[in-house]
PDB file of N, CA and C in Angstrom:
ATOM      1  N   UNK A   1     -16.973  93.068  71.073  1.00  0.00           N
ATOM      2  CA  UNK A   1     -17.012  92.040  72.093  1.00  0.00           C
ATOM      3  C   UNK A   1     -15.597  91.725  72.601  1.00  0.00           C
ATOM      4  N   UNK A   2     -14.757  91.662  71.500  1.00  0.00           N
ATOM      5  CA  UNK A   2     -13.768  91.126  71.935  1.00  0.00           C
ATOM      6  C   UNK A   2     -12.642  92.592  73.003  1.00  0.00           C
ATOM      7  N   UNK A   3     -12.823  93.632  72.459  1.00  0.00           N
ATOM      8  CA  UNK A   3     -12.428  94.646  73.315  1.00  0.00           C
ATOM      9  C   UNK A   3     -13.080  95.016  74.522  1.00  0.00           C
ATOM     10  N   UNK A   4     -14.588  94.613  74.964  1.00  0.00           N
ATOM     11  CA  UNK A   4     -15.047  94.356  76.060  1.00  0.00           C
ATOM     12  C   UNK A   4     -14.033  93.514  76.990  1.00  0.00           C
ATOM     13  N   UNK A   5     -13.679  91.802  76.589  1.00  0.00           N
ATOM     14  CA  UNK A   5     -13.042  91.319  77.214  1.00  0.00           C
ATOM     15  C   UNK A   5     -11.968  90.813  77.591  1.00  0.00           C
ATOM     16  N   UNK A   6     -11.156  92.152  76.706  1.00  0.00           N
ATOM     17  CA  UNK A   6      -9.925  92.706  77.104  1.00  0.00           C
ATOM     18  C   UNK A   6      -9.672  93.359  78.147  1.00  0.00           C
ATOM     19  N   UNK A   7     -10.555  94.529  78.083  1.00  0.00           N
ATOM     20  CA  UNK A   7     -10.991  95.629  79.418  1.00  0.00           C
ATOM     21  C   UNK A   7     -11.132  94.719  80.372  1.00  0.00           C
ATOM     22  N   UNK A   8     -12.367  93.956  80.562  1.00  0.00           N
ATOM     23  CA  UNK A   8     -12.580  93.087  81.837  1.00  0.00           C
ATOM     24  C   UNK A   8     -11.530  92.009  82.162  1.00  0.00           C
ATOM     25  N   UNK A   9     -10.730  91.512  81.539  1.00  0.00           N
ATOM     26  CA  UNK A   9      -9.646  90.601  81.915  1.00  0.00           C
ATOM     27  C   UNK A   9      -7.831  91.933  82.661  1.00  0.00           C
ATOM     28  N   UNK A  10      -8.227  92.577  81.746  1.00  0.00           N
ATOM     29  CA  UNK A  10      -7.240  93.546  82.498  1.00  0.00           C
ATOM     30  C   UNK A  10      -8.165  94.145  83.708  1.00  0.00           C
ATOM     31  N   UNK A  11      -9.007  94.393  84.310  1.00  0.00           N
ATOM     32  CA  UNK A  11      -9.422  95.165  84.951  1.00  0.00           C
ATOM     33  C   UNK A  11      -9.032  94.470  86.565  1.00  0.00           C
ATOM     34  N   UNK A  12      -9.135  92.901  85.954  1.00  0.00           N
ATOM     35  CA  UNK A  12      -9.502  91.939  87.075  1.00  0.00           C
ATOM     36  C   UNK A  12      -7.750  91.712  87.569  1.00  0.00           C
ATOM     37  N   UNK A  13      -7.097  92.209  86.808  1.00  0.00           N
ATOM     38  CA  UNK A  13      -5.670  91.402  86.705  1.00  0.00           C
ATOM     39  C   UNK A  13      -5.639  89.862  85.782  1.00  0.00           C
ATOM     40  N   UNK A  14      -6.109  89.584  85.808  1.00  0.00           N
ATOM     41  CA  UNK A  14      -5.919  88.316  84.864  1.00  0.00           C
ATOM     42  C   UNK A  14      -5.130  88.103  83.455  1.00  0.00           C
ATOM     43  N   UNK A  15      -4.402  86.481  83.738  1.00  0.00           N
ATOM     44  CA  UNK A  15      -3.263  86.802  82.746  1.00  0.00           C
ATOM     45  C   UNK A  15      -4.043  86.770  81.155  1.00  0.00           C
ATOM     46  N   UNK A  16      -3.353  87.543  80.560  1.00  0.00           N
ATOM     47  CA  UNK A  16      -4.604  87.822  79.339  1.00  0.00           C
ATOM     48  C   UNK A  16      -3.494  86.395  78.507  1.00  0.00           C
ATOM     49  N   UNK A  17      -2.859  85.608  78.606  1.00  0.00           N
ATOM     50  CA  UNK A  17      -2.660  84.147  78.065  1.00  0.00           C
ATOM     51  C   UNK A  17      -3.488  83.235  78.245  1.00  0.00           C
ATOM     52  N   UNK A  18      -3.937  83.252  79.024  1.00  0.00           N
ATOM     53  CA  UNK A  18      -5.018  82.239  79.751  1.00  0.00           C
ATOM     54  C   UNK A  18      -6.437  82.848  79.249  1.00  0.00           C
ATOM     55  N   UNK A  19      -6.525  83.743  79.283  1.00  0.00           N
ATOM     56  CA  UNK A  19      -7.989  84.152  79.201  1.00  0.00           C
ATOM     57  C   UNK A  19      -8.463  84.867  77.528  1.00  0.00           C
ATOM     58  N   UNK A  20      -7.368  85.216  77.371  1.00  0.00           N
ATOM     59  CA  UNK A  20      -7.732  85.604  75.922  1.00  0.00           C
ATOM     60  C   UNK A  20      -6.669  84.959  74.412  1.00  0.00           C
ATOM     61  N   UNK A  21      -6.076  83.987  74.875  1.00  0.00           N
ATOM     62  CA  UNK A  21      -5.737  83.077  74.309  1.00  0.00           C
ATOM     63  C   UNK A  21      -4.203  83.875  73.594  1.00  0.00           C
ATOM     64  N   UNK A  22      -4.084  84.638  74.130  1.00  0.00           N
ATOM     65  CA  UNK A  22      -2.309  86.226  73.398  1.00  0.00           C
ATOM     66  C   UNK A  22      -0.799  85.135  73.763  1.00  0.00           C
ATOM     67  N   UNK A  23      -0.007  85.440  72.661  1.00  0.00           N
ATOM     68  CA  UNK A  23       1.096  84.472  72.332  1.00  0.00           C
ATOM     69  C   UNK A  23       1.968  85.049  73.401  1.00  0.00           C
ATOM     70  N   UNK A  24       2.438  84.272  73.948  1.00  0.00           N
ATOM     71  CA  UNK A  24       3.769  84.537  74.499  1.00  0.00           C
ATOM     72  C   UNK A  24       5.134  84.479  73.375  1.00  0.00           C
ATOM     73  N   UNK A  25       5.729  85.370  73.343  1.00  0.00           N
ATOM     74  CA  UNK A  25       6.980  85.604  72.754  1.00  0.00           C
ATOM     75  C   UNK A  25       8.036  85.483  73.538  1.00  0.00           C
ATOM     76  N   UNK A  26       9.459  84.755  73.597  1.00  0.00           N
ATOM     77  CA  UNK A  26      10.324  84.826  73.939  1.00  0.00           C
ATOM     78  C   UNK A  26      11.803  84.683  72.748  1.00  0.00           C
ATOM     79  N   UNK A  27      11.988  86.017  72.978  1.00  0.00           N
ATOM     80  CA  UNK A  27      13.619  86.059  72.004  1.00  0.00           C
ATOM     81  C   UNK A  27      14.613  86.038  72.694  1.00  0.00           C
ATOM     82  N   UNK A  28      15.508  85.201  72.153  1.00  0.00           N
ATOM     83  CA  UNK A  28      17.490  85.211  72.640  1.00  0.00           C
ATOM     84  C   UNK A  28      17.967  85.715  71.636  1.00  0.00           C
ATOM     85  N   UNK A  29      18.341  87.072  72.230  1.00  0.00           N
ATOM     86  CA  UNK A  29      18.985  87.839  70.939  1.00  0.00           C
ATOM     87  C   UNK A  29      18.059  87.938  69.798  1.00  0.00           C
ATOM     88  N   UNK A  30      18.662  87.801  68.334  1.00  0.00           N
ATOM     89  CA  UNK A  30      18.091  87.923  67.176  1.00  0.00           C
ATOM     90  C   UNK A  30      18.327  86.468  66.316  1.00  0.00           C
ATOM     91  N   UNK A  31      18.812  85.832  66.986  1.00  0.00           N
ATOM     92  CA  UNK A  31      18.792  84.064  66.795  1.00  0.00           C
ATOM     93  C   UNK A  31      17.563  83.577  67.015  1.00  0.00           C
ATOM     94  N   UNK A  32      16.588  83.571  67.776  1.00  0.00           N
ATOM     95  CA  UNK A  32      16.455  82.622  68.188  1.00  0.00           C
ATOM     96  C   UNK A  32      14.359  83.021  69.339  1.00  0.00           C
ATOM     97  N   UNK A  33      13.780  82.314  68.449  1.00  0.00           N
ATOM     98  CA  UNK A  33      12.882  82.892  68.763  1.00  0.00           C
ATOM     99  C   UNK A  33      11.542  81.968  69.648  1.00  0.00           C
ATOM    100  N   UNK A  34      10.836  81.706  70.620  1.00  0.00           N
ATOM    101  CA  UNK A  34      10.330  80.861  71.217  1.00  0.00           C
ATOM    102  C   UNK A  34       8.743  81.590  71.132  1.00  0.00           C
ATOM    103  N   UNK A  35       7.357  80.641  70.503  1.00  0.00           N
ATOM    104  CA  UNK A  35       6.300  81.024  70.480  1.00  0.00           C
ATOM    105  C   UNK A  35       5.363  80.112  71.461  1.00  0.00           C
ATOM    106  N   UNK A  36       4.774  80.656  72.408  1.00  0.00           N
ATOM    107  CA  UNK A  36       3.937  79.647  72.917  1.00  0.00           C
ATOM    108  C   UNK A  36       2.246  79.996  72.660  1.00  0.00           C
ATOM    109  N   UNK A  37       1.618  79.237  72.707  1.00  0.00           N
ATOM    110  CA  UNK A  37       0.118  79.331  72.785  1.00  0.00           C
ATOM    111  C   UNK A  37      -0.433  80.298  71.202  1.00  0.00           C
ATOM    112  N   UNK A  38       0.304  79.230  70.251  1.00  0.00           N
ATOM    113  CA  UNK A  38       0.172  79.254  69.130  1.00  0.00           C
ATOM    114  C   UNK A  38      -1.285  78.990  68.499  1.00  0.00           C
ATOM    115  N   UNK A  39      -1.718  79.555  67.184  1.00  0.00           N
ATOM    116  CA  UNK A  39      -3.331  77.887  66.657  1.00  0.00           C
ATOM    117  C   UNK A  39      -2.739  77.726  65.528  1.00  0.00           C
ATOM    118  N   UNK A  40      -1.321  78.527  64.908  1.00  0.00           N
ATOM    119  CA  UNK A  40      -1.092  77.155  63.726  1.00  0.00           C
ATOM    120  C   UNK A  40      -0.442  78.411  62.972  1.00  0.00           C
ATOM    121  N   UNK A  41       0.182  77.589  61.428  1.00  0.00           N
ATOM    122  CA  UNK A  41       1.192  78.378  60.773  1.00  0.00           C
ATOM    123  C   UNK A  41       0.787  78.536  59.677  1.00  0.00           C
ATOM    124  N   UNK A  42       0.425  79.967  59.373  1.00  0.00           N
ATOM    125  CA  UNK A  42      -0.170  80.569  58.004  1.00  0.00           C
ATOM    126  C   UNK A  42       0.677  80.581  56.823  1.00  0.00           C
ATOM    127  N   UNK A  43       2.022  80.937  56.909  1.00  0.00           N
ATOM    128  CA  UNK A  43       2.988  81.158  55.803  1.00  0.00           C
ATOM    129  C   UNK A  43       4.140  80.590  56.407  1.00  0.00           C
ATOM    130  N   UNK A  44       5.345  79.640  55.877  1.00  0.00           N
ATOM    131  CA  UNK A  44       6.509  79.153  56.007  1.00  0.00           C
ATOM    132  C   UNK A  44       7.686  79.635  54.779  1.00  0.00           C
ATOM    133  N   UNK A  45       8.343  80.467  55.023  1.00  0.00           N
ATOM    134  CA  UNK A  45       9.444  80.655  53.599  1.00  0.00           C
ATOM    135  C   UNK A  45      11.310  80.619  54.430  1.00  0.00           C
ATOM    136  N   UNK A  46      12.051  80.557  54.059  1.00  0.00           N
ATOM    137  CA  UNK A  46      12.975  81.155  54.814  1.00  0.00           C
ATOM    138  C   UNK A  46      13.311  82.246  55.234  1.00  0.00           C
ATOM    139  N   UNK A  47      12.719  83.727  54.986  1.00  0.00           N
ATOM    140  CA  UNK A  47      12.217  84.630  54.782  1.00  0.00           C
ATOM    141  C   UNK A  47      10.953  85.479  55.685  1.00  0.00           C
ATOM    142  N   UNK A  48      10.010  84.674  56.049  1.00  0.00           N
ATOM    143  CA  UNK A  48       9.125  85.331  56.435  1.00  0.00           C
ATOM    144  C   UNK A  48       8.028  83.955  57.004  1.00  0.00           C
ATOM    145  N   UNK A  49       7.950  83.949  58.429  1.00  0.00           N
ATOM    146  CA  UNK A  49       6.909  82.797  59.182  1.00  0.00           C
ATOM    147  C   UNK A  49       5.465  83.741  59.896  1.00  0.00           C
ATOM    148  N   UNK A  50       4.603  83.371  59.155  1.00  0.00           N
ATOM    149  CA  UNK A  50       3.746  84.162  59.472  1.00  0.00           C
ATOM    150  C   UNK A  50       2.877  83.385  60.627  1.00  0.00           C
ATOM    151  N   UNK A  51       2.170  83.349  61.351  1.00  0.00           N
ATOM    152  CA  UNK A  51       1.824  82.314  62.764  1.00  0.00           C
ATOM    153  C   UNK A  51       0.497  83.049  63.229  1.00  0.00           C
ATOM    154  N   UNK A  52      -0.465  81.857  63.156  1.00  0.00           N
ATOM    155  CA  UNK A  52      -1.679  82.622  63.717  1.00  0.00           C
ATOM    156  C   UNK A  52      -1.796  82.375  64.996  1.00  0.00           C
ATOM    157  N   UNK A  53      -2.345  83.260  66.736  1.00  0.00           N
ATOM    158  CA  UNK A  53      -2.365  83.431  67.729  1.00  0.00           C
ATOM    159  C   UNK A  53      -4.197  83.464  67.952  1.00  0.00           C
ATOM    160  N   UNK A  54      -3.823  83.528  69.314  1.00  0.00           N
ATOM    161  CA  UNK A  54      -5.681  83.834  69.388  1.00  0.00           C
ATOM    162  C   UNK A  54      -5.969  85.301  69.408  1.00  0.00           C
ATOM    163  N   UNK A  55      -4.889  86.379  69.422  1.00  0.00           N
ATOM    164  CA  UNK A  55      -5.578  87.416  69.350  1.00  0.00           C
ATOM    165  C   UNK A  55      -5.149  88.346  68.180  1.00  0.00           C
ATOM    166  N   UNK A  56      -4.115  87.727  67.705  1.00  0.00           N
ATOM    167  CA  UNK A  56      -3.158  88.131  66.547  1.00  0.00           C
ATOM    168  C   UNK A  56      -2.877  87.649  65.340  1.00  0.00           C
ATOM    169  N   UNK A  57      -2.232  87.974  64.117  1.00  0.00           N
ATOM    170  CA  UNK A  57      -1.601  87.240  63.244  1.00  0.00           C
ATOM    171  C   UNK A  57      -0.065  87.998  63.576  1.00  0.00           C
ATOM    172  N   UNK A  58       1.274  86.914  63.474  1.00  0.00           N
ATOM    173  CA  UNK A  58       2.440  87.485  64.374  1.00  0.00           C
ATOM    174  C   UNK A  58       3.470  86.913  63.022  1.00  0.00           C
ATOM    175  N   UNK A  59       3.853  88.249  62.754  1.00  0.00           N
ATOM    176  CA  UNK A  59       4.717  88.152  61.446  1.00  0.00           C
ATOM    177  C   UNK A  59       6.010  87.978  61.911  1.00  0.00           C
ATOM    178  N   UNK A  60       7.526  87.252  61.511  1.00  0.00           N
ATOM    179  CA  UNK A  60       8.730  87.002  61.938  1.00  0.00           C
ATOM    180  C   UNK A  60       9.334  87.045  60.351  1.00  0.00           C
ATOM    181  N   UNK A  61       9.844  88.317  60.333  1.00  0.00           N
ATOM    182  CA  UNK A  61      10.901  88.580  59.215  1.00  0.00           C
ATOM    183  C   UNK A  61      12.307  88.235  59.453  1.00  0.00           C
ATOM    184  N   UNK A  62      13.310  87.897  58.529  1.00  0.00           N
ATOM    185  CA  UNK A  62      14.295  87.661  58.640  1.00  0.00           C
ATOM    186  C   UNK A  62      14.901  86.919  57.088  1.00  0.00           C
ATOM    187  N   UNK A  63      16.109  86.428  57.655  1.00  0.00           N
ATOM    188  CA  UNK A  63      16.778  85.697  56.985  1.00  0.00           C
ATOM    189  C   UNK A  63      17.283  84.289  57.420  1.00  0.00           C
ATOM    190  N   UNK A  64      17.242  82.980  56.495  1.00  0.00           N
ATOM    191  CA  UNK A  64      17.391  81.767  57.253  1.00  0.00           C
ATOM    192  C   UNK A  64      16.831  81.227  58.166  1.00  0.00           C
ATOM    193  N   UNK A  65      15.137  81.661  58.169  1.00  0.00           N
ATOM    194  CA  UNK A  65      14.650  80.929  59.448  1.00  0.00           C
ATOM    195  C   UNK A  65      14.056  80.100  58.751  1.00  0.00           C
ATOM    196  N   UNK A  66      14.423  79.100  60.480  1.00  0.00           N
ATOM    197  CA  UNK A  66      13.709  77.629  59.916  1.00  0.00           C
ATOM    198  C   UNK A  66      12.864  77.347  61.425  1.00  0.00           C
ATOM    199  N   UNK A  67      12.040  76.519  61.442  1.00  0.00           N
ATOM    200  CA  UNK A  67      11.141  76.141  62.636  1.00  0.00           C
ATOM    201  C   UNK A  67      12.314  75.006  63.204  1.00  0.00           C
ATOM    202  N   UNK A  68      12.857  74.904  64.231  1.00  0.00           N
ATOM    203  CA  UNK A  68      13.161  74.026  64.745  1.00  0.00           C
ATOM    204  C   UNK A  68      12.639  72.581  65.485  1.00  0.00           C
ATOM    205  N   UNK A  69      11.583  74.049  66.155  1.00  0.00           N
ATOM    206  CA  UNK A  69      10.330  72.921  66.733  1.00  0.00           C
ATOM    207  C   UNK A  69       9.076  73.294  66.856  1.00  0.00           C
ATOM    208  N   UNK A  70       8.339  72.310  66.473  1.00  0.00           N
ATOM    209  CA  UNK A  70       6.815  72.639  66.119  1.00  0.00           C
ATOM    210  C   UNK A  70       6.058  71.730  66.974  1.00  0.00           C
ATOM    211  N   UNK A  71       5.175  72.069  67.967  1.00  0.00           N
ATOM    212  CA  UNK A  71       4.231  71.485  68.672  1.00  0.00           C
ATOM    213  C   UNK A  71       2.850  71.988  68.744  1.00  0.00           C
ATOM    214  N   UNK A  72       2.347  70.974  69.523  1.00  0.00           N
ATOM    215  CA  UNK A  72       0.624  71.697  69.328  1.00  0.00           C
ATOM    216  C   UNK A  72       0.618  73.280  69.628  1.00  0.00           C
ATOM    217  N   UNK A  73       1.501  73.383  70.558  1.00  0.00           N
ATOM    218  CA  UNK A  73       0.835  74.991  70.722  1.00  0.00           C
ATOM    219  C   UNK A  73       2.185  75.704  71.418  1.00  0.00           C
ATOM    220  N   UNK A  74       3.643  75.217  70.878  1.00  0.00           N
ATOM    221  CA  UNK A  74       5.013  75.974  71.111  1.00  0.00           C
ATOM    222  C   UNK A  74       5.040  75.488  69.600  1.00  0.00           C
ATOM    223  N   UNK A  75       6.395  76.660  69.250  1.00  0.00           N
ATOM    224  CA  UNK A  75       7.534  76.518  68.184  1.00  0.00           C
ATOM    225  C   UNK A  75       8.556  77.593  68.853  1.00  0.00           C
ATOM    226  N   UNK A  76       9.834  76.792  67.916  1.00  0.00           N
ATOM    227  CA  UNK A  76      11.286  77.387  68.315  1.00  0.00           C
ATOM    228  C   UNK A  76      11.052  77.738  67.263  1.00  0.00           C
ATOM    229  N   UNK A  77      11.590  79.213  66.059  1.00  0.00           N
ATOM    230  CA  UNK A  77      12.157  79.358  65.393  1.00  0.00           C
ATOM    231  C   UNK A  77      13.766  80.065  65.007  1.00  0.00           C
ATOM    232  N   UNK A  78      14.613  79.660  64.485  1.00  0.00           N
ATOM    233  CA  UNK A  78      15.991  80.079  64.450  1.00  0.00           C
ATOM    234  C   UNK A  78      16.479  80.846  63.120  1.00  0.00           C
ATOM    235  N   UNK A  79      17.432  81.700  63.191  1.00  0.00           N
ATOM    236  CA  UNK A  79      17.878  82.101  61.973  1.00  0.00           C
ATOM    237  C   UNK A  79      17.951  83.786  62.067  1.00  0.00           C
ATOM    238  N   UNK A  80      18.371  84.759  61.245  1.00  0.00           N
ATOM    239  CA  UNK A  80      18.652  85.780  61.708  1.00  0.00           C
ATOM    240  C   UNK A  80      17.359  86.895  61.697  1.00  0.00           C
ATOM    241  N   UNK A  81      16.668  86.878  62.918  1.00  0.00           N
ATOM    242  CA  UNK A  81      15.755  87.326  62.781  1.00  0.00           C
ATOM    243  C   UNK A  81      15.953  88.673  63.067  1.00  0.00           C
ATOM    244  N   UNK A  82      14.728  89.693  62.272  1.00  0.00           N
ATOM    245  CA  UNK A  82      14.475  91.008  61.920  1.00  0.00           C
ATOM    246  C   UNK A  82      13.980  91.799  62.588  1.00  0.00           C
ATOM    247  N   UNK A  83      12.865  91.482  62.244  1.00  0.00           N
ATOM    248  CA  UNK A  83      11.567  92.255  62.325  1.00  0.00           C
ATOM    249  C   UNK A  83      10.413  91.018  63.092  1.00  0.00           C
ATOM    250  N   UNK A  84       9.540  91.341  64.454  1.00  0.00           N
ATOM    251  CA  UNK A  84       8.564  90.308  64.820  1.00  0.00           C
ATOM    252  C   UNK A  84       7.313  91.643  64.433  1.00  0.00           C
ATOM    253  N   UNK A  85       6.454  91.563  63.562  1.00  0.00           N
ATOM    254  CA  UNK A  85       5.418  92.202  63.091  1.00  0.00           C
ATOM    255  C   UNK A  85       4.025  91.879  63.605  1.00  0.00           C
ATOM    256  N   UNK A  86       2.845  92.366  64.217  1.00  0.00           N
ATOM    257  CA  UNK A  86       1.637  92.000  64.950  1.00  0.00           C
ATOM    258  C   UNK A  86       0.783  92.939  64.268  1.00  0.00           C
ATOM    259  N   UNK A  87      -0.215  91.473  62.908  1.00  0.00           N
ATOM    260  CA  UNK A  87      -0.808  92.068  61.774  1.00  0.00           C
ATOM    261  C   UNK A  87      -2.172  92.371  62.381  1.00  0.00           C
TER     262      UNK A  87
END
């Protein structure tokens, strides 16, 4: 089902954020990491922020990260990030 309305949301053009609920990622450099259209945070370590999405689970390896900012459905996270992993 859900790869049905993938196909049909790409077919139409439609932004698949809106319609299939997929995280926006924005990185500055390897500092500094911006998540939008989040549903919440599975694992917190300094080490490893694991973040559940609507179409993903979105792994952020590193060292020294900390959430800066946490909202209903953004987070900043900072620190020397690695690896962004999509489980």
């Amino acid at each position: 089902m859900k790869k049905k309305r993938e196909i049909f949301v790409q077919a139409l053009g439609l932004p698949k954020d809106l319609c299939l609920g997929a995280a926006i990622l924005t990185a500055v450099g390897s500092m500094e990491i911006t998540i939008e259209n989040h549903k919440g945070l599975l694992e917190y370590d300094p080490d490893c922020i694991r973040i559940l999405s609507g179409m993903c689970r979105i792994r952020i390896e590193g060292s020294d990260l900390s959430i800066s900012y946490f909202g209903r459905d953004s987070m900043k996270i900072t620190g020397r990030i690695q690896k962004i992993i999509y489980e």
